[in-house]
N, C-alpha and C. Protein backbone atom coordinates (compact mmCIF):
# COMPACT_ATOMS: atom_id res chain seq x y z
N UNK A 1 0.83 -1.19 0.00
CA UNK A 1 0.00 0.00 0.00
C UNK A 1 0.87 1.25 0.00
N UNK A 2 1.68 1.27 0.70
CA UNK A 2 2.67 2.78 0.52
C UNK A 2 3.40 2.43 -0.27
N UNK A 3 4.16 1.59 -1.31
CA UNK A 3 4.69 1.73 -2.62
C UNK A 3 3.76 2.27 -3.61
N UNK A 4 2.30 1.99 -3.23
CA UNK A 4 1.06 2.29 -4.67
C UNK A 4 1.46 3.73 -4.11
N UNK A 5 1.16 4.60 -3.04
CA UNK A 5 0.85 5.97 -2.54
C UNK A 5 2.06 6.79 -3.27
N UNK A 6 3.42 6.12 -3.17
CA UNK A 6 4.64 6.76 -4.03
C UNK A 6 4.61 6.64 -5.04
N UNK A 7 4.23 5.83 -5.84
CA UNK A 7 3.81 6.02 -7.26
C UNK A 7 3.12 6.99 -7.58
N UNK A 8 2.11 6.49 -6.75
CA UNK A 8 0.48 7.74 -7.23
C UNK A 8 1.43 9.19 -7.15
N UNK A 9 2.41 9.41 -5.86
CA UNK A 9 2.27 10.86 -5.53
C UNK A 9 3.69 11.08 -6.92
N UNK A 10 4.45 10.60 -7.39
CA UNK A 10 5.59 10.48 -8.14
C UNK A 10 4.56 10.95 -9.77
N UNK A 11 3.98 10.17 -9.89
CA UNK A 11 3.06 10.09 -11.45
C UNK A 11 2.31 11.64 -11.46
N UNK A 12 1.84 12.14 -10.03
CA UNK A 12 1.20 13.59 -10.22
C UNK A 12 2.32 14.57 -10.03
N UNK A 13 3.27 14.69 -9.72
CA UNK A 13 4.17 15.59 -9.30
C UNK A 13 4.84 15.32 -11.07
N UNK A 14 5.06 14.69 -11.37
CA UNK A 14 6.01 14.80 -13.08
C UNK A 14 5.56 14.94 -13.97
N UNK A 15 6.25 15.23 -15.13
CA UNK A 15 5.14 15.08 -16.46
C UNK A 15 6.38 14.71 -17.07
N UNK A 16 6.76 13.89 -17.01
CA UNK A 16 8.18 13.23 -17.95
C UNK A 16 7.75 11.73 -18.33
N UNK A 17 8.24 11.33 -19.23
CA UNK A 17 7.61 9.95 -19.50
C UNK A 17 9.18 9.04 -19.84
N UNK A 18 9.11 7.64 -19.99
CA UNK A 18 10.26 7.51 -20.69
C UNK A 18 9.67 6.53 -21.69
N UNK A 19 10.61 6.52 -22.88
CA UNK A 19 10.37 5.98 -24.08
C UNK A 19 11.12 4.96 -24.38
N UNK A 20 10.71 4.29 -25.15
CA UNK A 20 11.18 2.86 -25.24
C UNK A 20 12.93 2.76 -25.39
N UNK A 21 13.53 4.48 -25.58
CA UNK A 21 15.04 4.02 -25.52
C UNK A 21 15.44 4.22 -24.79
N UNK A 22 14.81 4.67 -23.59
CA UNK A 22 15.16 4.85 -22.43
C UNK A 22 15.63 6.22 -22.18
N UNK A 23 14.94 7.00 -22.38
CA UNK A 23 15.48 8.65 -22.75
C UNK A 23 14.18 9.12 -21.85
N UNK A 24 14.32 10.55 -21.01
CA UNK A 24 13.11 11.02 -20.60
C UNK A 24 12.80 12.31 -22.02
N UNK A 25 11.23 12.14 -22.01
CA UNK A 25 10.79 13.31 -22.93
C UNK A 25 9.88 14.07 -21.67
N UNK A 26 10.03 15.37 -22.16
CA UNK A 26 8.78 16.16 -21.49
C UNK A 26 7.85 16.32 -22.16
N UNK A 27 7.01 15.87 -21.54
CA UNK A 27 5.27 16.08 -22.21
C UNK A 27 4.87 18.08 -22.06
N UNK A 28 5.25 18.30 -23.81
CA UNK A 28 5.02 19.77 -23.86
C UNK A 28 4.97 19.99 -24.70
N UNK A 29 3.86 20.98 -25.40
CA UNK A 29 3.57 20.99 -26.71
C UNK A 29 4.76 21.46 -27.65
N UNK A 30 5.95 21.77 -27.66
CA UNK A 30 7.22 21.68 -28.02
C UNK A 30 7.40 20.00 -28.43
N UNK A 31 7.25 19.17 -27.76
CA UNK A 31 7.23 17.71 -28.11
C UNK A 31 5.79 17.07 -28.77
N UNK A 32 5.12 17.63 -28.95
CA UNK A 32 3.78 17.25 -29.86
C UNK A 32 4.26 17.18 -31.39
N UNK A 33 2.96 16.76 -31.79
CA UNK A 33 2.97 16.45 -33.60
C UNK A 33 1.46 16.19 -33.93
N UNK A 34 0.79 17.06 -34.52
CA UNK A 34 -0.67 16.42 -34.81
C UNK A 34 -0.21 15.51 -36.15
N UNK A 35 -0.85 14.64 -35.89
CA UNK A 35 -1.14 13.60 -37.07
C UNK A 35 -2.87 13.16 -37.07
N UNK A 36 -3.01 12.88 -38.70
CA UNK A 36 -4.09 12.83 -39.24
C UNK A 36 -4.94 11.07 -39.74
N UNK A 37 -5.64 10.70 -39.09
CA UNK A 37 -6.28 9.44 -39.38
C UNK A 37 -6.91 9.69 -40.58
N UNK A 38 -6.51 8.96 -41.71
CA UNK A 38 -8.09 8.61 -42.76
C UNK A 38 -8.50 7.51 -42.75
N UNK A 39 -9.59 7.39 -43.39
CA UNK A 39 -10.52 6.41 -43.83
C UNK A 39 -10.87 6.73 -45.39
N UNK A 40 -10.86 5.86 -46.24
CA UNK A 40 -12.09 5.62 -47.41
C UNK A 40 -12.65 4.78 -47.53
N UNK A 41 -13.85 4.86 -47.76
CA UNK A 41 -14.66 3.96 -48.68
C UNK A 41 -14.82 4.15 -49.92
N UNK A 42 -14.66 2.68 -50.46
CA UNK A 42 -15.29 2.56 -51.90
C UNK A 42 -15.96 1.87 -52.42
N UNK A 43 -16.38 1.70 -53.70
CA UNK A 43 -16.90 0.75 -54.37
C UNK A 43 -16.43 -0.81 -53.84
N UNK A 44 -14.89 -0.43 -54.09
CA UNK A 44 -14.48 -2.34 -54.05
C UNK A 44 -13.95 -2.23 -52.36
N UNK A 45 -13.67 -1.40 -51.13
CA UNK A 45 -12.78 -1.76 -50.22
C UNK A 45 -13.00 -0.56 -49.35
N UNK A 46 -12.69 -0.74 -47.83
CA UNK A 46 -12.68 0.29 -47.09
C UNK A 46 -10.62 0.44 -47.12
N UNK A 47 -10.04 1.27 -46.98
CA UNK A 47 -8.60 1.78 -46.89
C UNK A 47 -8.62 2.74 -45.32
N UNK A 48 -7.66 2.58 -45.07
CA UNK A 48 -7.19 3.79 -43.65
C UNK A 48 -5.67 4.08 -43.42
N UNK A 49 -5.29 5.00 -43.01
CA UNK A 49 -3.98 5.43 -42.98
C UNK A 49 -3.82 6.21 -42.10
N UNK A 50 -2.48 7.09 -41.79
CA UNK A 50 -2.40 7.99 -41.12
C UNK A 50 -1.22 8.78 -41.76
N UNK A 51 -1.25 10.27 -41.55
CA UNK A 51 -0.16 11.22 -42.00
C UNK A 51 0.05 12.00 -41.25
N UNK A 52 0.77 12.83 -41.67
CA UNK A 52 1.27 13.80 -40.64
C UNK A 52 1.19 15.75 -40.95
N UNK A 53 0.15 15.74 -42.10
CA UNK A 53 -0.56 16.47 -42.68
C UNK A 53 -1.85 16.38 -43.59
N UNK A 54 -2.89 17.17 -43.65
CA UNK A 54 -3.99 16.94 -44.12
C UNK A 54 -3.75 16.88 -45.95
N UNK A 55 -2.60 17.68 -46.47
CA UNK A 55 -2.55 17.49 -48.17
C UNK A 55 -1.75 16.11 -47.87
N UNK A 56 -0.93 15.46 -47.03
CA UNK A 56 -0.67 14.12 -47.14
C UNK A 56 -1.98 13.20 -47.60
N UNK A 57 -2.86 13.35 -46.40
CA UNK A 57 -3.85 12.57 -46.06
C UNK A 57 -4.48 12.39 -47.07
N UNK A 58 -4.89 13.54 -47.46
CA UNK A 58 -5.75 13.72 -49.22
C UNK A 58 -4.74 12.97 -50.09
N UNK A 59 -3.87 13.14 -50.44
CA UNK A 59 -3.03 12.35 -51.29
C UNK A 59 -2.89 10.84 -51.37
N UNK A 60 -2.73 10.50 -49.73
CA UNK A 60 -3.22 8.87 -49.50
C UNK A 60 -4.57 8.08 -50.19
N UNK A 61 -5.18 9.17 -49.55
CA UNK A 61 -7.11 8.78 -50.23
C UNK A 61 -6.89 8.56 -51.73
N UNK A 62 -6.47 9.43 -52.48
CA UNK A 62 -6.65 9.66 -53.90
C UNK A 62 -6.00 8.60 -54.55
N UNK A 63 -4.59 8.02 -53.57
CA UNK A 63 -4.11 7.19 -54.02
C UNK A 63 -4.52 5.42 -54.51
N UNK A 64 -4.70 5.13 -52.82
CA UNK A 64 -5.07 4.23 -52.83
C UNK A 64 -6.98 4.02 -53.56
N UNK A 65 -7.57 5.12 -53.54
CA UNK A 65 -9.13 4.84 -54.23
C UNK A 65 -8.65 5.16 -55.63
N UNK A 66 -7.95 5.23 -56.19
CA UNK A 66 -7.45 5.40 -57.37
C UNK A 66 -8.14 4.38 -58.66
N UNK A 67 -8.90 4.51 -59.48
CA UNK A 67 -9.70 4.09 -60.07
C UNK A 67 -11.07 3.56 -59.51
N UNK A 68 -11.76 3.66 -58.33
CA UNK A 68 -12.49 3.26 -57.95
C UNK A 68 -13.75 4.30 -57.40
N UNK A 69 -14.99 4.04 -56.86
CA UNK A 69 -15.69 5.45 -56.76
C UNK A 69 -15.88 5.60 -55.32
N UNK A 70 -15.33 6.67 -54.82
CA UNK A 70 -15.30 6.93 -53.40
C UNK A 70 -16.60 7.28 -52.66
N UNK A 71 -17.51 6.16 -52.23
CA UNK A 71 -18.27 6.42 -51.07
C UNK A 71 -18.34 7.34 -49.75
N UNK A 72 -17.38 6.78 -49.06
CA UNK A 72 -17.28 8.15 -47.36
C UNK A 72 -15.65 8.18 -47.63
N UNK A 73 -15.39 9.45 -46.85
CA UNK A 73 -13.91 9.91 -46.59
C UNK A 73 -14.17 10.68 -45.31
N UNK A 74 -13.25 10.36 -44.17
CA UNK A 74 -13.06 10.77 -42.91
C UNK A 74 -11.76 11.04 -42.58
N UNK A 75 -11.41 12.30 -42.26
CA UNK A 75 -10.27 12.14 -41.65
C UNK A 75 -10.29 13.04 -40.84
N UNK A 76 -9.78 12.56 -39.40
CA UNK A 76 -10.03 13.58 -38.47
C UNK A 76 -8.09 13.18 -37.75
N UNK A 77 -7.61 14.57 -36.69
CA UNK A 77 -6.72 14.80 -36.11
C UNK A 77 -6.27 14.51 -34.70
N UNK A 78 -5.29 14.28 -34.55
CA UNK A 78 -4.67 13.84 -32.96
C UNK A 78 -3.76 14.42 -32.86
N UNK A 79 -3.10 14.04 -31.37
CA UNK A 79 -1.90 14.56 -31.51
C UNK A 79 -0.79 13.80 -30.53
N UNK A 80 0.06 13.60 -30.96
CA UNK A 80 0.99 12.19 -30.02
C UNK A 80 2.54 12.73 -30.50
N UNK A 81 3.44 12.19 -29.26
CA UNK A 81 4.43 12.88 -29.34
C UNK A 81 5.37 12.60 -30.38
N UNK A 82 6.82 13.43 -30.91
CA UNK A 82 7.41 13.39 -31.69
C UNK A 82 7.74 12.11 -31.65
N UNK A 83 9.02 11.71 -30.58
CA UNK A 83 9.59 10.29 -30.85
C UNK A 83 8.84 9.05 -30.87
N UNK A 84 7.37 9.19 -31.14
CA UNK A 84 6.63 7.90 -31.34
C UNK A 84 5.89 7.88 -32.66
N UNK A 85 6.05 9.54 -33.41
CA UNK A 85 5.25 9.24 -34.68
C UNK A 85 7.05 9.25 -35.64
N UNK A 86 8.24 9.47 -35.05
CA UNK A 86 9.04 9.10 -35.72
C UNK A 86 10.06 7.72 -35.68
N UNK A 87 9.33 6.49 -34.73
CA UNK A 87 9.60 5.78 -34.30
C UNK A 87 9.39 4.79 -35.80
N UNK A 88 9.98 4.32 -36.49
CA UNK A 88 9.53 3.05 -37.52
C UNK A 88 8.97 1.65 -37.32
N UNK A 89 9.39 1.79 -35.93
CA UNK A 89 9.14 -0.10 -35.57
C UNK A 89 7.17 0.12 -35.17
N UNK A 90 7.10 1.14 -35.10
CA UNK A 90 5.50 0.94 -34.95
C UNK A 90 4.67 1.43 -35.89
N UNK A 91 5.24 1.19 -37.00
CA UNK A 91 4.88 1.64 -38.66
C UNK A 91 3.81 0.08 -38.74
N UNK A 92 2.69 0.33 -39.59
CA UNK A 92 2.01 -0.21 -40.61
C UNK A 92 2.04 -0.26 -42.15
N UNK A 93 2.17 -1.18 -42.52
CA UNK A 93 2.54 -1.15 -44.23
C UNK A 93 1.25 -2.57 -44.70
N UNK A 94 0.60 -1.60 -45.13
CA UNK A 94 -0.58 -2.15 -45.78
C UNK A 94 -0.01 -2.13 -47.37
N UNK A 95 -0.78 -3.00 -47.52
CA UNK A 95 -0.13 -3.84 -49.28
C UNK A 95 -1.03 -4.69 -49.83
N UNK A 96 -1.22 -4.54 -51.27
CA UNK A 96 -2.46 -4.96 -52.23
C UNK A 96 -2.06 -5.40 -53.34
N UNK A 97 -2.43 -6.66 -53.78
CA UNK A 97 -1.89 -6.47 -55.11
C UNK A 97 -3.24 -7.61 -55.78
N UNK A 98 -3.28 -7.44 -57.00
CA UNK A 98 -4.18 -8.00 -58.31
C UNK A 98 -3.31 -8.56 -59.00
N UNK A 99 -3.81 -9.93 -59.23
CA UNK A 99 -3.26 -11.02 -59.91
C UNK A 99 -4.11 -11.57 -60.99
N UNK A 100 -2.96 -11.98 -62.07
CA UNK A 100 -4.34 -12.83 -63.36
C UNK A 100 -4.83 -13.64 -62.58
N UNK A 101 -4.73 -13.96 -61.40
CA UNK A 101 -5.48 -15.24 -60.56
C UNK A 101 -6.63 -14.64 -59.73
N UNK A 102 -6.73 -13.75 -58.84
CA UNK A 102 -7.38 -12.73 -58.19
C UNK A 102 -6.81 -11.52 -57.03
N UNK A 103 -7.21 -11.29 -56.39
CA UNK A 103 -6.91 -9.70 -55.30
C UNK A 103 -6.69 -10.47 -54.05
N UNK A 104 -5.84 -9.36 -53.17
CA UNK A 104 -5.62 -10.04 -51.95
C UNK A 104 -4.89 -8.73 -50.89
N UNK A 105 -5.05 -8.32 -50.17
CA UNK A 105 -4.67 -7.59 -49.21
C UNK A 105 -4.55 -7.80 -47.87
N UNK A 106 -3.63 -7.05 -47.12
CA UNK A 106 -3.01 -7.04 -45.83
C UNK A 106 -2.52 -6.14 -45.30
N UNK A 107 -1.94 -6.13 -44.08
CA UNK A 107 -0.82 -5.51 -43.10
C UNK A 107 0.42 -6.06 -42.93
N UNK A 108 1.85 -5.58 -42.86
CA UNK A 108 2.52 -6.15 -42.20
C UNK A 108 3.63 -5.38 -41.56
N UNK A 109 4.47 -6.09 -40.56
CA UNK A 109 5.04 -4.45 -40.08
C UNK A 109 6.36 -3.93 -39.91
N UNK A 110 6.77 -4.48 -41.63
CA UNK A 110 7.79 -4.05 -42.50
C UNK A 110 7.62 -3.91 -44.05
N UNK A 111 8.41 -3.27 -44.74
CA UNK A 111 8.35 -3.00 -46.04
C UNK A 111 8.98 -4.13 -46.78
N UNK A 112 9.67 -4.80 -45.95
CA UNK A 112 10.05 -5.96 -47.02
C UNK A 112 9.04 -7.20 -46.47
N UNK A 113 8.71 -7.17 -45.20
CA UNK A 113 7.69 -7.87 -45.13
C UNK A 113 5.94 -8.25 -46.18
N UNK A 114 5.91 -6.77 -46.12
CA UNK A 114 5.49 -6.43 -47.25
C UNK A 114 5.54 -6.77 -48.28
N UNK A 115 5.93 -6.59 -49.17
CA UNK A 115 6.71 -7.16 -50.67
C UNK A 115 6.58 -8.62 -50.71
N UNK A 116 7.19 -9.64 -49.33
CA UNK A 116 7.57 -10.47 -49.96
C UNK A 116 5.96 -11.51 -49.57
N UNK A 117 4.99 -10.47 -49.01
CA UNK A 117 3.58 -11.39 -48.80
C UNK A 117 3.14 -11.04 -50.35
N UNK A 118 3.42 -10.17 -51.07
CA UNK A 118 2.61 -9.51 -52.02
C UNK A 118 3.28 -10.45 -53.36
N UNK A 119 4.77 -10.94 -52.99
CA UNK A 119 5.13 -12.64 -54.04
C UNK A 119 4.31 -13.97 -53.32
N UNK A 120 4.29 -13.60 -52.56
CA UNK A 120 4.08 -15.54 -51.79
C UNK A 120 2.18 -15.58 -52.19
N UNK A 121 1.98 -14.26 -52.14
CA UNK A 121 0.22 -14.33 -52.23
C UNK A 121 0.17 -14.65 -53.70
N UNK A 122 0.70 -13.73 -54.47
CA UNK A 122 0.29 -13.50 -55.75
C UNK A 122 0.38 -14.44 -56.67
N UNK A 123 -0.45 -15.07 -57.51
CA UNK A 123 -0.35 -16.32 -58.35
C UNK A 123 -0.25 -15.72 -59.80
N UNK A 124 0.29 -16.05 -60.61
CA UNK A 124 0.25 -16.02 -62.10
C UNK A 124 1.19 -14.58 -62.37
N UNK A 125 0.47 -14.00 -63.24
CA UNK A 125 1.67 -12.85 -63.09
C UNK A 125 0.89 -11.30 -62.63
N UNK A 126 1.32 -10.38 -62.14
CA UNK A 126 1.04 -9.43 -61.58
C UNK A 126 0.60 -8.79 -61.63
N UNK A 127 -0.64 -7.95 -61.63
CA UNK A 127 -1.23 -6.99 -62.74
C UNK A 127 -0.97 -5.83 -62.05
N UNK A 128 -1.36 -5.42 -60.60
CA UNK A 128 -0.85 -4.26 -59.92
C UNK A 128 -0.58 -5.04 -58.62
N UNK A 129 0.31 -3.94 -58.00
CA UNK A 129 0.62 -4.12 -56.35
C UNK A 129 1.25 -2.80 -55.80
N UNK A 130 0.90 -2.46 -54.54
CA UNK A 130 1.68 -1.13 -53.77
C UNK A 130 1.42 -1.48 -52.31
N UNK A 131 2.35 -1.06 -51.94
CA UNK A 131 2.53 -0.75 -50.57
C UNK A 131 2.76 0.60 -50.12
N UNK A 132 1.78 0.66 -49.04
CA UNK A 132 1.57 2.43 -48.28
C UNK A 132 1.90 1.85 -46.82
N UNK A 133 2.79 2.95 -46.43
CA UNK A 133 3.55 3.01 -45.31
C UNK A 133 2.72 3.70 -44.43
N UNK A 134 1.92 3.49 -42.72
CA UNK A 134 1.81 4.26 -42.41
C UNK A 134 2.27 5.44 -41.75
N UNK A 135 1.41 6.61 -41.76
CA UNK A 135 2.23 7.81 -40.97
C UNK A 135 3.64 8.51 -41.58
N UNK A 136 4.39 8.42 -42.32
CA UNK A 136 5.59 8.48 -42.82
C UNK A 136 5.38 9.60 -44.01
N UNK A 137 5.90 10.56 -43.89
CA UNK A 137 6.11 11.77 -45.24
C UNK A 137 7.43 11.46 -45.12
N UNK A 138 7.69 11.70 -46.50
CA UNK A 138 9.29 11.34 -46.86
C UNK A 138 9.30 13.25 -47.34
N UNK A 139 10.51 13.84 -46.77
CA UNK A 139 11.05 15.49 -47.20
C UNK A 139 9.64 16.65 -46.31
N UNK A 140 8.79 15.82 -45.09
CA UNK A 140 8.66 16.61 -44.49
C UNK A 140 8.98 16.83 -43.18
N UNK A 141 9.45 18.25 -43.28
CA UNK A 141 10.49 18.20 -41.89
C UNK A 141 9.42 18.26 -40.75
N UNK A 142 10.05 17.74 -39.55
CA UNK A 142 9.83 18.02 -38.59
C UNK A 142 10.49 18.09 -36.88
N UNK A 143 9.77 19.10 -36.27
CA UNK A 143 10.39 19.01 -35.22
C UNK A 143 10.81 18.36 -34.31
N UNK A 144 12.17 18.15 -33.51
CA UNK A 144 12.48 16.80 -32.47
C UNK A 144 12.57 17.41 -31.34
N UNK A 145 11.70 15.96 -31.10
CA UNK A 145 11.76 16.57 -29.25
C UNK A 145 12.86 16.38 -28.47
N UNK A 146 12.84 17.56 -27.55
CA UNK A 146 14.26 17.93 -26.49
C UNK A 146 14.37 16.88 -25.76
N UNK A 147 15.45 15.99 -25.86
CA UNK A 147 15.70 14.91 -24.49
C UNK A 147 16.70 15.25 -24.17
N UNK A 148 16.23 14.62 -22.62
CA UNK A 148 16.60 15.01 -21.60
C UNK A 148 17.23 13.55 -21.06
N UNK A 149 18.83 13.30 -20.57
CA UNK A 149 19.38 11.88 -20.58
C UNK A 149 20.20 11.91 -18.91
């Protein structure tokens, strides 16, 4: 019972967290990042993603519904700290591909992981396939949060 009470009183007195490398961050909007959830619907499939700007987000949508007729589009905003939306190991890589045989989609949570479900699935020869990374702009900068070691 008085180890729970030092916790409790330790957890309200700080606002530091530590992160999986063992680094303290301060929880302060200096260490924030809004990032953006979508959703589409379409004709053939629901899709979802996340970015780290709203012309990303739109760009995702357009991508992946790309020949198809878009039913609903949602995308709404959060906000979670720098070193976890620039963290890779907690990336999603959704991947699709169409075969002269038929369609087949997934998750997996690498890019070559990726790829190599999109050979082992695919029968005959290839007609399309892509993989979308989640959360990830490639050439947009952003800010890093101050640690503190």
């Amino acid at each position: 019972m008085v180890a729970f009470s030092i916790l409790c009183i330790k957890a309200t007195e700080n606002n530091k967290i530590l992160n999986t490398f063992n680094e303290v961050v301060t929880i302060s909007k200096e260490n924030m990042v809004q990032v953006f959830d979508w959703n589409v619907t379409t004709n053939k499939s629901t899709y979802s993603g996340t970015s780290l700007n709203l012309e990303h987000a739109n760009k995702m949508i357009a991508l992946v519904s790309a020949g198809e007729v878009v039913l609903e589009k949602k995308i709404e905003s959060f906000y979670m700290l720098n070193y976890e939306a620039e963290d890779n190991s907690n990336r999603l890589y959704f991947w699709e591909v169409e075969s002269t045989y038929g369609y087949a989609k997934g998750f997996s949570s690498s890019e070559d992981d990726a790829n190599r479900m999109i050979q082992l699935i695919a029968k005959g020869e290839i007609v399309t396939s892509k993989v979308i990374i989640s959360g990830v702009v490639k050439g947009t900068p952003r800010k890093k949060a101050r640690v503190k070691k």
